[in-house]
Protein backbone atom coordinates (compact mmCIF):
# COMPACT_ATOMS: atom_id res chain seq x y z
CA UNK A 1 0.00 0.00 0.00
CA UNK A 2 1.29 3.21 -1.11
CA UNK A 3 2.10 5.79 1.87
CA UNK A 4 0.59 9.43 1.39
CA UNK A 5 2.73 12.10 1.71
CA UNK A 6 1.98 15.88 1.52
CA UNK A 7 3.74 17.64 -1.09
CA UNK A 8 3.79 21.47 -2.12
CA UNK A 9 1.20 22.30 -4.47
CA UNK A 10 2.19 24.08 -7.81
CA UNK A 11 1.66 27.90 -8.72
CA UNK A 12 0.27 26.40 -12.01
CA UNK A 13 -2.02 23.15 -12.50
CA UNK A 14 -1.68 21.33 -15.48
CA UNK A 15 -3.82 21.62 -18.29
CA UNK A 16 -5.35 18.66 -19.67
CA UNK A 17 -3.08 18.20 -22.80
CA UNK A 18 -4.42 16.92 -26.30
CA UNK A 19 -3.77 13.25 -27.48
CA UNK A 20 -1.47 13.69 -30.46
CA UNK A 21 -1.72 11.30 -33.43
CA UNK A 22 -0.33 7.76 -32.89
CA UNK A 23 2.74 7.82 -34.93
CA UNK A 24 3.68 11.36 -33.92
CA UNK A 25 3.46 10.47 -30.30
CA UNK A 26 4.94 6.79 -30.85
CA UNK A 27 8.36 8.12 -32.71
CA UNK A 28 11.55 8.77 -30.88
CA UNK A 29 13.16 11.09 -32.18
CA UNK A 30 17.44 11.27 -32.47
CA UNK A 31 17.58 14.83 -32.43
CA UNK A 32 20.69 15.95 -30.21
CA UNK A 33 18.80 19.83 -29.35
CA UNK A 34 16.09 19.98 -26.17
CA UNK A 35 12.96 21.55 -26.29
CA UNK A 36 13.08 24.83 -24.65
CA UNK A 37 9.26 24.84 -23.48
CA UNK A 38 8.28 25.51 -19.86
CA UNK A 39 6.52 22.02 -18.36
CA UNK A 40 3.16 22.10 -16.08
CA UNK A 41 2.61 19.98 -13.21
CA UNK A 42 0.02 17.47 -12.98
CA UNK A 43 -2.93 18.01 -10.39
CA UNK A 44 -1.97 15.54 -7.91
CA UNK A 45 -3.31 12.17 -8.04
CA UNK A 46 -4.96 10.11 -5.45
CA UNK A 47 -2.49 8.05 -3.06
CA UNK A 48 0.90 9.29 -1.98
CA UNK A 49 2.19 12.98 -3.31
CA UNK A 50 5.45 12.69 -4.13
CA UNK A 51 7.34 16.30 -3.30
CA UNK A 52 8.86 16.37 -7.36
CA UNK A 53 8.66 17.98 -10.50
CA UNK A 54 5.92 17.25 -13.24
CA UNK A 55 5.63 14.62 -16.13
CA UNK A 56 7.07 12.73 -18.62
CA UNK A 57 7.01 10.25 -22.34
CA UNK A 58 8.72 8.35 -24.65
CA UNK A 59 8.45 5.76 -27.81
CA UNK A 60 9.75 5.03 -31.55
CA UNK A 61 12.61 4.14 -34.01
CA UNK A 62 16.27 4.42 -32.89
CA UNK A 63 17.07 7.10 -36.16
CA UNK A 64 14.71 9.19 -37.33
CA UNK A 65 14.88 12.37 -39.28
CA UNK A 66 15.51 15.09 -37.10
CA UNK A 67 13.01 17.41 -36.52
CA UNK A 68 13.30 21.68 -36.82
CA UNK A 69 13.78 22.87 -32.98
CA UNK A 70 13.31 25.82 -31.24
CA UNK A 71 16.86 27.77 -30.10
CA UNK A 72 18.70 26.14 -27.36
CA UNK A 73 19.00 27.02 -23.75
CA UNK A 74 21.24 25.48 -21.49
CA UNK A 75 20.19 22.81 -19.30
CA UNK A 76 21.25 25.04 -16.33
CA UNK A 77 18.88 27.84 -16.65
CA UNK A 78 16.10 25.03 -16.30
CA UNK A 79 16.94 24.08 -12.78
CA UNK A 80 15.89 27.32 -11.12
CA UNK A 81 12.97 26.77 -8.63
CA UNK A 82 14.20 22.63 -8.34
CA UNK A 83 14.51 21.10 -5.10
CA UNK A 84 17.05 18.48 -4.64
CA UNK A 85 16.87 17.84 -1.61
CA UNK A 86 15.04 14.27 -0.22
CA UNK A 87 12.38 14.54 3.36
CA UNK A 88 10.60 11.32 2.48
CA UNK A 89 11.76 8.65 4.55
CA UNK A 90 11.76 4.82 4.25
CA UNK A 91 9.38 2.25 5.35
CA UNK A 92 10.95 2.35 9.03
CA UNK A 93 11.73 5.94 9.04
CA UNK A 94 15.31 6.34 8.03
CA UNK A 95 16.68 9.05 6.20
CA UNK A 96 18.27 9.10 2.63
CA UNK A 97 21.87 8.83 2.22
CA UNK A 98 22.28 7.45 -0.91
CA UNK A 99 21.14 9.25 -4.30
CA UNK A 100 20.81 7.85 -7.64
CA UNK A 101 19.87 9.78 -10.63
CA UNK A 102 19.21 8.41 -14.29
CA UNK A 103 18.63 10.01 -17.93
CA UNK A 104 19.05 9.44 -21.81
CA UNK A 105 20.97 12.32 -22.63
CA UNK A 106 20.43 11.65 -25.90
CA UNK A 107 23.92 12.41 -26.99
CA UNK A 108 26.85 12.64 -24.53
CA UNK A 109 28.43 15.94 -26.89
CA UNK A 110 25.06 17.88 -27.21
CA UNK A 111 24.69 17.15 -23.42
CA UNK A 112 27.13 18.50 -22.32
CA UNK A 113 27.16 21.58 -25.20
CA UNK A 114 23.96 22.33 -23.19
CA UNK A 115 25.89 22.49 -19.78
CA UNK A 116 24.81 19.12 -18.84
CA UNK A 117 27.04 19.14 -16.16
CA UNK A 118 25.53 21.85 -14.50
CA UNK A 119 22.78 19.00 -13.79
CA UNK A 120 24.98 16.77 -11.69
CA UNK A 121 26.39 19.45 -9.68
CA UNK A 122 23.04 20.59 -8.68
CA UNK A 123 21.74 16.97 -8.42
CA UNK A 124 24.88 15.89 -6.61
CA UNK A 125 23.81 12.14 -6.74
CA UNK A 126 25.90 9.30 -5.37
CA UNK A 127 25.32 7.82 -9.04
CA UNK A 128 24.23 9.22 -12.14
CA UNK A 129 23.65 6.75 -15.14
CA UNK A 130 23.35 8.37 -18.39
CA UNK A 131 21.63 6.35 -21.97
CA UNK A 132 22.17 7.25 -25.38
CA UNK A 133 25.78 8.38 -25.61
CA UNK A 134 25.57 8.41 -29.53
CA UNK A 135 29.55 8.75 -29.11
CA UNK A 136 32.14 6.11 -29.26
CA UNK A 137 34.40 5.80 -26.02
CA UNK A 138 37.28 7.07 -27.40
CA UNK A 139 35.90 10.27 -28.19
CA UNK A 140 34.49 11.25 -25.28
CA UNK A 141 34.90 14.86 -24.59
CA UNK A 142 37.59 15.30 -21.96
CA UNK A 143 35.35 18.02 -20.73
CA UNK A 144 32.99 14.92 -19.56
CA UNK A 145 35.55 14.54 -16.69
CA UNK A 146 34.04 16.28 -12.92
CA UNK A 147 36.28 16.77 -10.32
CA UNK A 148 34.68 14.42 -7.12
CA UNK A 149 33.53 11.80 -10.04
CA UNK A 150 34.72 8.69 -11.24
CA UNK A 151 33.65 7.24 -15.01
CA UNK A 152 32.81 4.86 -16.74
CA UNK A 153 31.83 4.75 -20.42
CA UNK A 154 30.70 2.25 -22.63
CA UNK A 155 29.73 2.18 -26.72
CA UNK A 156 28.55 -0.17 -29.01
CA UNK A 157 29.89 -1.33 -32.22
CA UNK A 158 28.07 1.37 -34.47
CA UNK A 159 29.08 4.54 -34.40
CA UNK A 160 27.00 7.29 -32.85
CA UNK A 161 24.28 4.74 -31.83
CA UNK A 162 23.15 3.70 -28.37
CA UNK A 163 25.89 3.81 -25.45
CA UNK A 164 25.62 4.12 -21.45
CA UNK A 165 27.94 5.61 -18.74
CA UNK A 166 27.67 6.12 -15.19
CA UNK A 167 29.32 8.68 -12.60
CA UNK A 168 30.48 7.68 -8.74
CA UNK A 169 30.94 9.25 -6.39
CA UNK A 170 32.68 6.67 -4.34
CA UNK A 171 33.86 3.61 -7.24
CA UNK A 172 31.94 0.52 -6.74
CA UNK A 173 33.73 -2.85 -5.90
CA UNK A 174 33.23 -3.86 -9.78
CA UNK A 175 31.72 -2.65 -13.10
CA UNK A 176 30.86 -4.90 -15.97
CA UNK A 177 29.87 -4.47 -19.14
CA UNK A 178 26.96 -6.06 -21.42
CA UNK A 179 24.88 -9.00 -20.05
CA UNK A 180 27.87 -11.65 -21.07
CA UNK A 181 26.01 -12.28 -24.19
CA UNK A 182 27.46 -11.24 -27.32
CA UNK A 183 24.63 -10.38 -29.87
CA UNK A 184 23.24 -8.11 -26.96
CA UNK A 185 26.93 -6.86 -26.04
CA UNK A 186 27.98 -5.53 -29.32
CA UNK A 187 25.38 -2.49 -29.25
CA UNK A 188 26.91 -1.48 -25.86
CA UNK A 189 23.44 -0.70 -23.69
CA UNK A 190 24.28 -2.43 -20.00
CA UNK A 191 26.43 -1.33 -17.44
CA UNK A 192 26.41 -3.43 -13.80
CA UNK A 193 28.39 -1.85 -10.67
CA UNK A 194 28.49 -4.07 -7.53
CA UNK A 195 27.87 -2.19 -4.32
CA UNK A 196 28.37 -3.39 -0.87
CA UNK A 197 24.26 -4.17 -0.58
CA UNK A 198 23.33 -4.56 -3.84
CA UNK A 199 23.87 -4.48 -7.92
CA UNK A 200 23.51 -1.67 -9.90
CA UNK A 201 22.34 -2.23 -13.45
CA UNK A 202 21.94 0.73 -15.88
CA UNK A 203 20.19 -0.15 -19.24
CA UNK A 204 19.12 1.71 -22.67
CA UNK A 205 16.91 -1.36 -23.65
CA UNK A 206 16.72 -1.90 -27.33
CA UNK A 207 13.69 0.09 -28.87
CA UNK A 208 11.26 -1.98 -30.77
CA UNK A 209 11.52 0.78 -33.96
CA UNK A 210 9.38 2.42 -36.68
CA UNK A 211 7.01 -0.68 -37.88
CA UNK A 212 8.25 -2.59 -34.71
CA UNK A 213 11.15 -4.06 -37.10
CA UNK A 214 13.14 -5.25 -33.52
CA UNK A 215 9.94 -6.31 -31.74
CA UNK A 216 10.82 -9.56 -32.01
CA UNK A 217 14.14 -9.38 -31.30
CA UNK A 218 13.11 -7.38 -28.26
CA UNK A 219 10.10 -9.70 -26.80
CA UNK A 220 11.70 -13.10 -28.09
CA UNK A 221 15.19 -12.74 -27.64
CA UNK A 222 16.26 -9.56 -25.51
CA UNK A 223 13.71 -9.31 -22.55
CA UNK A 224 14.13 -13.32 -21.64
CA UNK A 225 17.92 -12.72 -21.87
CA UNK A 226 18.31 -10.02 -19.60
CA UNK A 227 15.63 -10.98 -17.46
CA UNK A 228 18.00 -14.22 -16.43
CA UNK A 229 20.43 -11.96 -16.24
CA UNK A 230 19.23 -10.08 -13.50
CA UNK A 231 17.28 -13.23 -11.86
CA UNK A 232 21.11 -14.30 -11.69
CA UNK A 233 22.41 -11.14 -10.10
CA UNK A 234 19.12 -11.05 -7.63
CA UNK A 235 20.39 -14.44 -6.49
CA UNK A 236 23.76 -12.94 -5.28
CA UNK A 237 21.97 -9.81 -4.12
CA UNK A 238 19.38 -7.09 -4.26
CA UNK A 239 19.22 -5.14 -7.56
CA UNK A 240 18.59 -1.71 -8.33
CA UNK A 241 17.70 -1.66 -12.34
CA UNK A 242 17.52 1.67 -14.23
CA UNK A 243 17.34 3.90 -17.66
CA UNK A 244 15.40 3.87 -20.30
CA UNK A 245 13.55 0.70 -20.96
CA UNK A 246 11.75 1.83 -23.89
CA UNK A 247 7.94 0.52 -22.69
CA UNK A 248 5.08 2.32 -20.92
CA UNK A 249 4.00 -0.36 -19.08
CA UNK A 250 0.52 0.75 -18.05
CA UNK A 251 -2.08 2.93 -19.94
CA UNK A 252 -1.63 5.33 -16.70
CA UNK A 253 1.94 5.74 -18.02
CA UNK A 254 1.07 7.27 -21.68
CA UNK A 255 -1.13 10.30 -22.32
CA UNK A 256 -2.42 8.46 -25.71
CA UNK A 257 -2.48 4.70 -24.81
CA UNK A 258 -5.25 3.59 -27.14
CA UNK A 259 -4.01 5.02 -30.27
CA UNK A 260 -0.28 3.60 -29.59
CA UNK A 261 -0.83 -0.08 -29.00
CA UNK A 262 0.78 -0.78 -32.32
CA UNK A 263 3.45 0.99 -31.90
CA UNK A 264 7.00 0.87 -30.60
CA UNK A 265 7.02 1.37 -26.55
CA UNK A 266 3.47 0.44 -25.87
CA UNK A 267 2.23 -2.66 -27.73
CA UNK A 268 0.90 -5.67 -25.54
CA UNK A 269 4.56 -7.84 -25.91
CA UNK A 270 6.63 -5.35 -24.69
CA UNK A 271 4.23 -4.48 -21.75
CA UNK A 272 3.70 -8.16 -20.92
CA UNK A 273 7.76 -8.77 -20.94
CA UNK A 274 8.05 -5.98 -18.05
CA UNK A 275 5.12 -7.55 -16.16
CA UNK A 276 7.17 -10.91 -16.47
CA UNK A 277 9.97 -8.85 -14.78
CA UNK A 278 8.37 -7.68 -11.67
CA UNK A 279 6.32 -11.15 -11.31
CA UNK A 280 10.04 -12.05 -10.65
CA UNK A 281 9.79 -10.69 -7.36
CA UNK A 282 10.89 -6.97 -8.33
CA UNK A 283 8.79 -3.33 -8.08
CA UNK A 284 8.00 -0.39 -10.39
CA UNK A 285 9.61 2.03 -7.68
CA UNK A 286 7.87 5.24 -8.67
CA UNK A 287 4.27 2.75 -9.29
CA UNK A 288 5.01 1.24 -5.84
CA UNK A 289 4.90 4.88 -4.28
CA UNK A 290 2.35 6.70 -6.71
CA UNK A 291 0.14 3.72 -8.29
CA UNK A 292 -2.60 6.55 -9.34
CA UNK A 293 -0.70 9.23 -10.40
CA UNK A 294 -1.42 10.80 -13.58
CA UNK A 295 0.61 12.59 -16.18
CA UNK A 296 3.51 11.20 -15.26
CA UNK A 297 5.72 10.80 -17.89
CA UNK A 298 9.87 11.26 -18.80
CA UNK A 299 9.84 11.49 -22.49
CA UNK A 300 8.02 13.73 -24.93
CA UNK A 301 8.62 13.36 -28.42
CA UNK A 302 10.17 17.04 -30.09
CA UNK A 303 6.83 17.39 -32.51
CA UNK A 304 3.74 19.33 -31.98
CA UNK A 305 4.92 21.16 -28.50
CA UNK A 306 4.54 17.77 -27.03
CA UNK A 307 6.11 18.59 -23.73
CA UNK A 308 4.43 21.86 -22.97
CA UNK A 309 1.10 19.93 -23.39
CA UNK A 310 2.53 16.98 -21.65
CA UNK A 311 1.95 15.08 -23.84
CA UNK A 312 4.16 11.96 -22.61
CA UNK A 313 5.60 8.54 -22.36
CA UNK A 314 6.99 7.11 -18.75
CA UNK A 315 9.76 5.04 -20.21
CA UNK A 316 12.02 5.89 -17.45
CA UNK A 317 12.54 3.29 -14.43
CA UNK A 318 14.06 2.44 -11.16
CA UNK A 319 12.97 -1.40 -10.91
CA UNK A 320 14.20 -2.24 -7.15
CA UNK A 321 14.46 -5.91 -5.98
CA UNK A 322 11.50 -6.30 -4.08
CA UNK A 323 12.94 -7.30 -0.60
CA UNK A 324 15.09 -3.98 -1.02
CA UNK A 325 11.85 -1.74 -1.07
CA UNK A 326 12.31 -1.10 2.11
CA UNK A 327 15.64 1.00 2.21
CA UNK A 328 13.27 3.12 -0.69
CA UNK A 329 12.44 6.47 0.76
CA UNK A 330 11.20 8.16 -2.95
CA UNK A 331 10.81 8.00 -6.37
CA UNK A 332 11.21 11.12 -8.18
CA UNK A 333 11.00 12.37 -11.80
CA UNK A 334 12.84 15.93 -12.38
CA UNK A 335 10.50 16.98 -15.44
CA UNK A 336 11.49 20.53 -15.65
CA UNK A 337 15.35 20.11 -15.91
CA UNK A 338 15.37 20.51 -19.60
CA UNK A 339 17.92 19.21 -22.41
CA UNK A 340 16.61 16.40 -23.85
CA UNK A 341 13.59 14.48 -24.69
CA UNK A 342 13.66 12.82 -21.86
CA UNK A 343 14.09 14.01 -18.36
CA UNK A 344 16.05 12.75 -15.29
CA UNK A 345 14.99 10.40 -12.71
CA UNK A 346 15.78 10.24 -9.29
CA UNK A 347 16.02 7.37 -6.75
CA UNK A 348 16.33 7.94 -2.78
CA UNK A 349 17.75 5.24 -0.28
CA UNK A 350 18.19 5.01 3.26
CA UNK A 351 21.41 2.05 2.92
């Protein structure tokens, strides 16, 4: 049973946005630029109020055409008016004291073009895992580099497509790359750092495309993969799973869920392969804490002022080992920090 928690309201309630068509909504788009409208919070749903930022969305082909933008502004001048800071407590009433934030950056050199960084200082998480470098390793920007961070990077075999990294704080006792299976491996999307009390997996699960050309790749051959995969690491012990997984599992989780049920992100295998997940003893964290909330959603697609309706996919996750639920104090999703189509997430733990 979700706890409620009282949360401060908003100067401005959110105004019931307008279903886009299905393919606009469904198509992600591989534009490195950030929309530069200003996101509305939801009215608050029934259940626990989380103390965060608004909504989010997400869905579509891995390359797309890239879509005519507004002018840029810097990720920084969106954080204005955030809190960072954590008051929920867990189950038992600890504290937080560990901080893990997650977002597809959608390309590591436009990130950080648009002050990126500026993010993670504000955020100062113990972890931050980012998706969708678009850059090999060796060409990272040296300018990636923080001082009080650690990195690690990792790229697949095409150029400019896919990636993950992660920042420490404090370096975990081991990292390790891919799932150990090489026709997953090669498109470099899983990163796993062991911590004293549990695993830390960050993903950018493989996206179903325009005309669901990998949908079968994704239901048949990637989801049953990596969910042994982390079965094998839950065995060992607890696992914290993140990024974007590329699915909005429940209709609560799209704006437009009966006109994208063919389409990448939202059809009824890919939905069914996350449900398989948690029946394997894991939680949605931010469902666990909010199961009714509406309009919340970490991805908006670049067309038709998507995110300034909110207009919006929740393809953004912290999946938590079930038996570690209760070291969860919140579940947060930072939807006004700007600077990509999708937004940050943010996970709190008393360890």
């Amino acid at each position: 049973m979700a706890r409620k928690r009282a949360a401060k309201k908003s100067k401005e309630e959110t105004n019931e946005a307008a279903a886009s068509s299905a393919t606009e909504d469904t198509q992600k788009k591989e534009a490195d630029e950030k929309d530069t409208t200003t996101e509305k919070k939801p009215t608050p749903a029934k259940g626990r109020k989380r103390k965060s930022d608004a909504i989010k969305d997400d869905s579509g082909a891995d390359a797309e055409p890239k879509p005519k933008l507004k002018a840029r502004v810097s990720i920084s001048d969106s954080l204005s008016g955030t809190d960072f800071k954590c008051t929920a407590k867990s189950p038992s009433g600890k504290e937080s004291n560990f901080k893990i934030a997650s977002w597809n950056i959608n390309g590591v050199r436009a990130w950080l073009d648009k002050e990126g960084l500026s993010y993670l200082n504000a955020e100062q998480p113990d972890v931050l895992c980012v998706q969708e470098l678009k850059c090999d390793v060796s060409k990272i920007p040296a300018a990636a580099e923080v001082d009080g961070y650690s990195t690690h990077w990792l790229s697949g075999d095409t150029e400019g497509y896919s990636g993950v990294g992660m920042y420490f704080k404090k370096k975990p006792i081991k990292i390790t790359d891919g799932i150990g299976i090489s026709k997953h491996d090669k498109e470099g999307r899983v990163i796993t750092a062991e911590f004293e009390k549990f695993f830390l997996v960050n993903t950018y699960i493989p996206n179903s495309g325009r005309g669901l050309v990998r949908l079968k790749y994704r239901s048949e051959e990637w989801d049953k993969d990596f969910r042994n995969y982390i079965k094998s690491l839950d065995a060992k012990k607890p696992v914290v799973w993140c990024g974007d997984l590329n699915v909005s599992h429940q209709e609560i989780d799209i704006k437009n869920a009966k006109g994208n049920k063919k389409n990448a992100g939202f059809t009824q295998e890919e939905r069914d392969g996350f449900t398989e997940m948690l029946n394997e003893g894991f939680i949605d964290s931010f469902r666990h804490l909010y199961p009714e909330e509406e309009g919340a959603y970490t991805f908006w697609t670049y067309f038709m002022n998507a995110r300034a309706k909110n207009v919006g996919w929740r393809l953004d996750y912290f999946v938590l080992s079930e038996r570690f639920k209760e070291q969860m104090c919140d579940s947060v999703i930072r939807s006004k920090v700007l600077g990509s189509d999708h937004c940050p997430i943010v996970l709190h733990l008393a360890l």
